[in-house]
Protein backbone atom coordinates (compact mmCIF):
# COMPACT_ATOMS: atom_id res chain seq x y z
CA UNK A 1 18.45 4.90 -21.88
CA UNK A 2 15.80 7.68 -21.32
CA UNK A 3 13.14 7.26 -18.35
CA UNK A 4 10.71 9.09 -17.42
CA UNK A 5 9.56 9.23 -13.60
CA UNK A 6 6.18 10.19 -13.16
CA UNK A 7 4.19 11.34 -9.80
CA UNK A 8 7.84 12.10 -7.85
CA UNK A 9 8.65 13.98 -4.85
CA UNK A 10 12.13 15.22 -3.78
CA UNK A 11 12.24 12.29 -2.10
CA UNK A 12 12.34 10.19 -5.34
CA UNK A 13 14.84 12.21 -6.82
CA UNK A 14 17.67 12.17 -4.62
CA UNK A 15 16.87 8.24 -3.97
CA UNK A 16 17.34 7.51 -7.89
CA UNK A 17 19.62 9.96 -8.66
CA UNK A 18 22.43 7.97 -6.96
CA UNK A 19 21.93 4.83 -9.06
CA UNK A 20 21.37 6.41 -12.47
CA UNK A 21 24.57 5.68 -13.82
CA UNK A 22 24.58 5.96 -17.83
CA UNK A 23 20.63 6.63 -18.04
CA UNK A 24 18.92 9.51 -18.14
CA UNK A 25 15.60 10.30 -15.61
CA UNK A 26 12.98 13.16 -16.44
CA UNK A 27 11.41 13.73 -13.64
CA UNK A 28 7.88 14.58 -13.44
CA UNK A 29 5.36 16.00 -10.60
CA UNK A 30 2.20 15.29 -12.43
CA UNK A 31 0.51 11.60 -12.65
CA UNK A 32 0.49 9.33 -15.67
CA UNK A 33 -2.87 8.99 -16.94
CA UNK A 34 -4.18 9.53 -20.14
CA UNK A 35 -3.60 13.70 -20.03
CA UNK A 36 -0.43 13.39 -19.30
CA UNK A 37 1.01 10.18 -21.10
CA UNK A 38 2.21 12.46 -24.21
CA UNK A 39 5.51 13.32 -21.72
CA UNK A 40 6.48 9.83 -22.50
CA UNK A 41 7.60 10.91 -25.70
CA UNK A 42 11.00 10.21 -26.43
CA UNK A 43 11.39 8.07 -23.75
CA UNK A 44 12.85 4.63 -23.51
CA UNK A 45 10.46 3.15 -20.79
CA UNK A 46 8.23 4.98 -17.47
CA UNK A 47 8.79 4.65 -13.53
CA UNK A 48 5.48 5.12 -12.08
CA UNK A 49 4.04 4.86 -8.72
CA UNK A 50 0.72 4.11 -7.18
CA UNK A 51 -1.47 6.69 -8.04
CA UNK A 52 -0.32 6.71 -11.54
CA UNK A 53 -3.37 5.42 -14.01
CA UNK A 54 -1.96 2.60 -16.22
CA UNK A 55 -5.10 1.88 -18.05
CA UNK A 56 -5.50 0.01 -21.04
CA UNK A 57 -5.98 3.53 -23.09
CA UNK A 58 -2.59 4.33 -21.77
CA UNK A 59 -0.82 1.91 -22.40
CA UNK A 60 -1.94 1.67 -26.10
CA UNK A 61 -0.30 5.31 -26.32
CA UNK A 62 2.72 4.15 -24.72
CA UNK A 63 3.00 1.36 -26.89
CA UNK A 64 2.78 3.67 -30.14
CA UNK A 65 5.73 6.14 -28.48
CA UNK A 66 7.99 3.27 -28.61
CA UNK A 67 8.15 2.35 -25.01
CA UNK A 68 9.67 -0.75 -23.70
CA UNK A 69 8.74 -1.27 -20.37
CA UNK A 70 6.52 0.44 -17.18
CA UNK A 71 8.79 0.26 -14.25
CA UNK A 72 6.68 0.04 -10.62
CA UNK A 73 8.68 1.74 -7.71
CA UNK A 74 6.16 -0.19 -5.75
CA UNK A 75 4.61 -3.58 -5.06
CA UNK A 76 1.65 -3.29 -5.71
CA UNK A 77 0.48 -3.48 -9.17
CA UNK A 78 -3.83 -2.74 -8.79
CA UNK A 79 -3.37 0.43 -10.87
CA UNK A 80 -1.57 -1.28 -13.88
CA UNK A 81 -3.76 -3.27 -16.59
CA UNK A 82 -1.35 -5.98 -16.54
CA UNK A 83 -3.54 -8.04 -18.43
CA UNK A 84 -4.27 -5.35 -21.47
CA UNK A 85 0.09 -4.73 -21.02
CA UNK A 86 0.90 -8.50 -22.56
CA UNK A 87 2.89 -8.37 -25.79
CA UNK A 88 2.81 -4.94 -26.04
CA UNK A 89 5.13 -3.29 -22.96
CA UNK A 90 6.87 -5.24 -20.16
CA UNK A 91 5.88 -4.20 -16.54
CA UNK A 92 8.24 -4.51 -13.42
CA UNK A 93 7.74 -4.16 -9.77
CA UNK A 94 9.67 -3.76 -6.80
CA UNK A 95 8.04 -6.79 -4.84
CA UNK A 96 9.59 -5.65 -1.49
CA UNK A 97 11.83 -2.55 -0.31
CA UNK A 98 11.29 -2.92 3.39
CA UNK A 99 8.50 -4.70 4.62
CA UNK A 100 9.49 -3.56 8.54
CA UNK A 101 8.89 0.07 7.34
CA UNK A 102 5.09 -0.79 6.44
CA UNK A 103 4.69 -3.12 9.57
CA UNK A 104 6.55 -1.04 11.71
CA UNK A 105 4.13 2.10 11.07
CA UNK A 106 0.70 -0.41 11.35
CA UNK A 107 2.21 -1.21 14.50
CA UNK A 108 3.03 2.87 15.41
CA UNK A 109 -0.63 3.97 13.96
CA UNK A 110 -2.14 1.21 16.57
CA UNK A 111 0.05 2.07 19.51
CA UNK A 112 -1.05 5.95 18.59
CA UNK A 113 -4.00 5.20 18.72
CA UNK A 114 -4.89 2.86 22.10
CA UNK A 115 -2.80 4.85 23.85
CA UNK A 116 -4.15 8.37 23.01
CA UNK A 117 -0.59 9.80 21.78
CA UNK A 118 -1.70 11.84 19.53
CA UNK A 119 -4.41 13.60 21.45
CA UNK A 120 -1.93 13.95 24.15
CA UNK A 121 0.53 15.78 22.46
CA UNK A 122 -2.06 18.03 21.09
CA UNK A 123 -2.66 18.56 24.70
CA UNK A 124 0.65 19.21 25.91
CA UNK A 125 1.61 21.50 23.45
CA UNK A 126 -0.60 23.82 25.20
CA UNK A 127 0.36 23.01 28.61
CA UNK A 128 -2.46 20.74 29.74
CA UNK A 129 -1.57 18.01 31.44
CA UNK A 130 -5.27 16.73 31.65
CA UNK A 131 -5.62 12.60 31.85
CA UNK A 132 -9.46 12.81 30.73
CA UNK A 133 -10.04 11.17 28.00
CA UNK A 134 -6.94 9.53 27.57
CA UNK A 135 -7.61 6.11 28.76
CA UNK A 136 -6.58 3.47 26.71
CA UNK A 137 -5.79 -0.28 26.66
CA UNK A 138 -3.19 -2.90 26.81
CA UNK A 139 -2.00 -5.19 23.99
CA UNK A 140 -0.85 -7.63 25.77
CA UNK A 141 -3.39 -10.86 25.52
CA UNK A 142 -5.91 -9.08 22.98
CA UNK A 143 -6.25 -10.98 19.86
CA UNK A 144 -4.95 -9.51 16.09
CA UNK A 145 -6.05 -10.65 13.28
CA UNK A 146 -3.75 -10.67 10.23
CA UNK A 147 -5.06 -10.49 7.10
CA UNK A 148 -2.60 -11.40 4.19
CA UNK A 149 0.95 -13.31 5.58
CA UNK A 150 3.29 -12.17 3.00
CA UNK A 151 7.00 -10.56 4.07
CA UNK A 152 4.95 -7.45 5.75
CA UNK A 153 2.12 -9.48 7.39
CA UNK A 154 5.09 -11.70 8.95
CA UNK A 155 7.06 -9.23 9.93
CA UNK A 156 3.79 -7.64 12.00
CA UNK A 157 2.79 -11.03 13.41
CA UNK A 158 6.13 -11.08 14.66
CA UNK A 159 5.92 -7.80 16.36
CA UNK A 160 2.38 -8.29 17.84
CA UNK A 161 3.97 -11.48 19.21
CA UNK A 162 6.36 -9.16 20.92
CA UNK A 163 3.94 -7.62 22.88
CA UNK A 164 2.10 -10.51 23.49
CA UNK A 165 -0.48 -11.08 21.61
CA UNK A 166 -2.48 -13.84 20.56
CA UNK A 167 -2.55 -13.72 16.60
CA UNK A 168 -4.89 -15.50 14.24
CA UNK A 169 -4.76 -15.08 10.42
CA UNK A 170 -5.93 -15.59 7.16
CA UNK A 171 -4.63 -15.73 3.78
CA UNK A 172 -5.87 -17.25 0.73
CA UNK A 173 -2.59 -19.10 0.39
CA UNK A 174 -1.10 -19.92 3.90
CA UNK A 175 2.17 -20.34 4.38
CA UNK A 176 3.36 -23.72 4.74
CA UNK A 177 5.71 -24.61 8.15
CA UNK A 178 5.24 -21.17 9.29
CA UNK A 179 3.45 -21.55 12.71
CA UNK A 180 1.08 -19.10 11.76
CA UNK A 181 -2.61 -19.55 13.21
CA UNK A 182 -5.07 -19.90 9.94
CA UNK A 183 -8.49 -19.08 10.42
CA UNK A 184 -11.50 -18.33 7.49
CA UNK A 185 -12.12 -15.06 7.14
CA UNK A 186 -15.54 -14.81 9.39
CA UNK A 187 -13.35 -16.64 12.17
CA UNK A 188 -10.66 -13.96 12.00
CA UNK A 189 -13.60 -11.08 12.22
CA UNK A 190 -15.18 -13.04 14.74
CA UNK A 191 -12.59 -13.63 17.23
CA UNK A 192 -10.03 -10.41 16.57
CA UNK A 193 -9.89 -7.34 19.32
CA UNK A 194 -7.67 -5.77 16.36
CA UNK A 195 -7.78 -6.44 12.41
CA UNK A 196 -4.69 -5.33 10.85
CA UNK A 197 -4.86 -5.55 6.27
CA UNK A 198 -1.56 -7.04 5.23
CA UNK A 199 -2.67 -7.93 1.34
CA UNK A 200 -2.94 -6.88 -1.87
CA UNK A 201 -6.07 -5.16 -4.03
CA UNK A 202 -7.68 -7.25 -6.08
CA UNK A 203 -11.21 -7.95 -7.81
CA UNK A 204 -11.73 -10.28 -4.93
CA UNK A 205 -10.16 -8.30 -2.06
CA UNK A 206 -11.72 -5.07 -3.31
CA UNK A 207 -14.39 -3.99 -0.16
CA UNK A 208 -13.05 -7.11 2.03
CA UNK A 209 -13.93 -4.74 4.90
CA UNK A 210 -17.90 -4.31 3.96
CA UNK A 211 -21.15 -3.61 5.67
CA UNK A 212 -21.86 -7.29 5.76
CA UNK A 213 -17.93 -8.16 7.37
CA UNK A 214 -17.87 -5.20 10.37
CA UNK A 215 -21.25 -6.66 11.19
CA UNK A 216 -19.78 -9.99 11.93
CA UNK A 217 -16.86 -8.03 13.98
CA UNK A 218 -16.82 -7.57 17.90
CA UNK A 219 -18.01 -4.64 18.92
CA UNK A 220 -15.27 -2.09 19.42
CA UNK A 221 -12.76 -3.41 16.97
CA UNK A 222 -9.90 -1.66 15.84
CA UNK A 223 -9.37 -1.82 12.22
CA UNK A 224 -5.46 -1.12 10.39
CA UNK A 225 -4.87 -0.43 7.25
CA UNK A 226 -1.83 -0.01 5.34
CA UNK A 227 -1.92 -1.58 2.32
CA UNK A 228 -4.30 -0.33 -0.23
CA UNK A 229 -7.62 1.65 0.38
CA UNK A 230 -9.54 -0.45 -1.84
CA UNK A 231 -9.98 -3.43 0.44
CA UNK A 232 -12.03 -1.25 3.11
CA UNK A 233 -15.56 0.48 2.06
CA UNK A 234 -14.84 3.40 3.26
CA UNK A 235 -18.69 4.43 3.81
CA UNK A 236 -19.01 1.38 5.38
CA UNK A 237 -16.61 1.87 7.67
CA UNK A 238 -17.82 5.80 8.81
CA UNK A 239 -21.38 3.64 9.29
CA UNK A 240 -19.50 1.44 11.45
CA UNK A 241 -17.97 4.12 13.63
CA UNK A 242 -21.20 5.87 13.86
CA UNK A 243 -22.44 2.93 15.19
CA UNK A 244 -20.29 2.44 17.37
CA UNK A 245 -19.26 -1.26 15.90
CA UNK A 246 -15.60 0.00 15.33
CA UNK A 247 -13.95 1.49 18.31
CA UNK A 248 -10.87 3.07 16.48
CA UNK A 249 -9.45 3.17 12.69
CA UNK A 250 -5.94 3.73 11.60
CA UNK A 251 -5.76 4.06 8.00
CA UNK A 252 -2.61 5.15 5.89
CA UNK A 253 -4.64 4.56 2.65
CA UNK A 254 -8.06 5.33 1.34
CA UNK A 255 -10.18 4.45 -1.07
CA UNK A 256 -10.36 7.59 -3.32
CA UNK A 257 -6.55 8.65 -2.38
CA UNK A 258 -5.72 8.96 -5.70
CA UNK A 259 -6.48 13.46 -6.28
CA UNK A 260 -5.93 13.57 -2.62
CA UNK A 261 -2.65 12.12 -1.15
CA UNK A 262 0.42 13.29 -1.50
CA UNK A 263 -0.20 17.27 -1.98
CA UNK A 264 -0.90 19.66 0.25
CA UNK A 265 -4.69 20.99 0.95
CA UNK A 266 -3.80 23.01 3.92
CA UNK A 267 -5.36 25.91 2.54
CA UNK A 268 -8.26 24.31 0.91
CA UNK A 269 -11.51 22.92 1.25
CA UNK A 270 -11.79 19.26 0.64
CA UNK A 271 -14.03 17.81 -1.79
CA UNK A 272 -14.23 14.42 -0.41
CA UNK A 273 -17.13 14.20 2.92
CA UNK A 274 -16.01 10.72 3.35
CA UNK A 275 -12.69 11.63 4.10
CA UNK A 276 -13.72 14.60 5.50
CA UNK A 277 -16.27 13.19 8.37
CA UNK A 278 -13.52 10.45 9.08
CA UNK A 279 -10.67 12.75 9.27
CA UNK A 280 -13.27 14.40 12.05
CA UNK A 281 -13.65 11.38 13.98
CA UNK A 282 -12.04 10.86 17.24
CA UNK A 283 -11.00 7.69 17.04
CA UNK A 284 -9.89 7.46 13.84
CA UNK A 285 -6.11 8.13 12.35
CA UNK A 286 -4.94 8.66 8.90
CA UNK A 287 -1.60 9.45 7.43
CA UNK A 288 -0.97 9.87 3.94
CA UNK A 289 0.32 6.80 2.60
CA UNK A 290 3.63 7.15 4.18
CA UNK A 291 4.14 3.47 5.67
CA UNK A 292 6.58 3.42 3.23
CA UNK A 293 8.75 6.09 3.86
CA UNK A 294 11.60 5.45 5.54
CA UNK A 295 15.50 6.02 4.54
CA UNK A 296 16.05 2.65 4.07
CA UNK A 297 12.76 1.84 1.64
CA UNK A 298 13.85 4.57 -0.54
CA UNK A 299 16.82 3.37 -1.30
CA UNK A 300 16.16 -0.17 -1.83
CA UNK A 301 12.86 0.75 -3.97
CA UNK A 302 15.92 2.83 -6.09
CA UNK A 303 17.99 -0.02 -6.79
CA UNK A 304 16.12 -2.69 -7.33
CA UNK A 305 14.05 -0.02 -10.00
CA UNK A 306 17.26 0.29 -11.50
CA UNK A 307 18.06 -2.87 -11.40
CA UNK A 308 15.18 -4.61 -13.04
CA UNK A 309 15.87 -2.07 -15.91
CA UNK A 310 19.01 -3.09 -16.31
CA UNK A 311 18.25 -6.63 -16.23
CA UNK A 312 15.48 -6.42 -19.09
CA UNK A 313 18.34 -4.14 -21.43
CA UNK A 314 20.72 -6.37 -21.20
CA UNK A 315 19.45 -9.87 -20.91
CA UNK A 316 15.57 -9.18 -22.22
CA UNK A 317 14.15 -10.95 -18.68
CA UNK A 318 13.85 -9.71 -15.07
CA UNK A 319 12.72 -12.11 -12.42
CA UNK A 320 10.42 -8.66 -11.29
CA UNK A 321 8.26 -9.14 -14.05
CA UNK A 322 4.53 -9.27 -13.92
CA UNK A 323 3.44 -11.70 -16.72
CA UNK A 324 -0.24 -12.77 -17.87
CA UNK A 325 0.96 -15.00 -19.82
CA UNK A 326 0.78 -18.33 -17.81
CA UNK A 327 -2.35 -16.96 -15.75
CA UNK A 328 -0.12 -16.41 -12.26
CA UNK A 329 1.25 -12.91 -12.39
CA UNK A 330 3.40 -12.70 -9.78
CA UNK A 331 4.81 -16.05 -10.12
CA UNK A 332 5.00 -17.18 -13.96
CA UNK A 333 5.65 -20.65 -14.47
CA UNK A 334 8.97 -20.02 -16.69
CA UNK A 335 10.70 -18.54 -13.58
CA UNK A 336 11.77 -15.76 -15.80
CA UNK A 337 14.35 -18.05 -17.64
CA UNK A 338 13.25 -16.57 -20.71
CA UNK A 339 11.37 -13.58 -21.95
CA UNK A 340 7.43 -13.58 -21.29
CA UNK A 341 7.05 -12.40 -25.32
């Protein structure tokens, strides 16, 4: 069984290396898109990530190669023409590696943020111990809203609950039992001190955070992002700071991350002004989509990779699948007790 790995970092490769077993990985630094699919050649099936392009022209070339399957070391699938994929190539994902990593980070971007951290240890580093300017405020009784109450959006509701917190949330399908708040969406923009973005990227969650939604936010509002960079405008957004609508932004993904994140433009100039003016702003925070990254993600994202592999060679179904076939991808109505083609 050959694989090949594209858009890796060290990081991948001594995660999967320990659970390769009898297959073989090819590791490559570049992304999958339609320059570079031709490195599939000779391959069994792909691992890509989420900056890979999986587009329909893609995966028509991968299907001529011979390839099986497109294995997703992540959950989220936005970049992957699932659709345009059907009864040509299956296509796994790992639907959760450690959901505290991601809310744990939200949670350490916010804190960072409020509180000034990271202008103070600018500060110190030079030896001033100046408080101007570092005035922030306290959790405790401000409202968060949650937007998206999967594992991750729980987990975070549980930990703003910790600090005491009042949260309200939304999600298209609430979860049942779960003492969660539910609010509509205008409610939740409405009443929240803090917004934190908990769910996926999808035609109708693309630009939930829009001109038209900050408007209808309290003035000052915080916003947290660390699930995809689609579901905030990110012009929008810089108008909203400008403003003075949004007090602060933490963002670990953006919008046009895809030629950006991950590498190392140190000793470059940036092409992007959007990024570029927000990167300037005071209040706002971004890390490079690295919610993720924690010792413990990597190695669950690892096995279960492996795992789903293994389960499609040797029984021709994996319960990670994402099917079109009955219309619910994440969820197909066979429950995976056969194959989806």
């Amino acid at each position: 069984m050959k694989i090949a790995f594209f858009d890796t970092k060290p990081y991948d490769r001594s995660s999967f290396e320990k659970f390769a077993g009898d297959m073989e990985f090819t590791f490559y630094e570049t992304r999958l898109d339609g320059r570079t699919v031709g490195l599939a050649q000779g391959h069994d099936g792909v691992c890509v990530f989420v900056n890979d392009e999986v587009t329909a022209a893609v995966i028509d070339r991968l299907y001529e190669m011979g390839i099986r399957f497109i294995a997703l070391r992540c959950a989220g699938y936005n970049n992957v023409d699932v659709e345009h994929a059907f009864g040509k190539i299956h296509v796994f994902r790992v639907p959760a590696y450690s959901p505290y990593a991601v809310a744990e980070h939200a949670m350490a971007l916010l804190l960072t943020s409020i509180r000034r951290i990271h202008k103070a240890y600018i500060r110190t580093r030079d030896f001033n111990f100046s408080l101007n300017g570092l005035t922030g405020f306290d959790l405790h009784g401000k409202t968060v809203g949650v937007v998206g109450t999967g594992k991750i959006g729980r987990i975070f509701i549980d930990i703003c609950r910790g600090f005491g917190m009042e949260v309200v949330a939304y999600d298209k399908f609430p979860s049942a039992d779960s003492g969660i708040s539910y609010v509509e969406l205008d409610e939740l923009f409405r009443r929240s001190d803090i917004i934190s973005l908990h769910c996926p990227l999808t035609n109708e969650t693309n630009h939930l955070i829009s001109a038209e939604a900050i408007e209808k936010m309290k003035k000052g509002v915080v916003i947290v992002n660390t699930s995809r960079g689609g579901l905030i405008d990110a012009e929008a957004l810089l108008a909203g700071i400008k403003e003075r609508k949004v007090g602060a932004a933490c963002l670990d993904v953006y919008e046009e991350e895809s030629d950006i994140f991950f590498r190392d433009f140190s000793g470059h100039i940036v092409e992007d002004d959007t990024l570029a003016r927000l990167i300037s702003m005071p209040n706002v925070i971004v890390t490079s989509h690295q919610a993720f990254l924690t010792e413990e993600a990597l190695e669950n994202i690892a096995e279960t990779t492996v795992s789903n592999i293994l389960s499609f060679t040797e029984t021709g179904a994996c319960d990670n699948e994402l099917c079109y076939r009955c219309g619910n991808i994440e969820d197909c109505k066979k429950k995976r007790k056969e194959k989806c083609f």
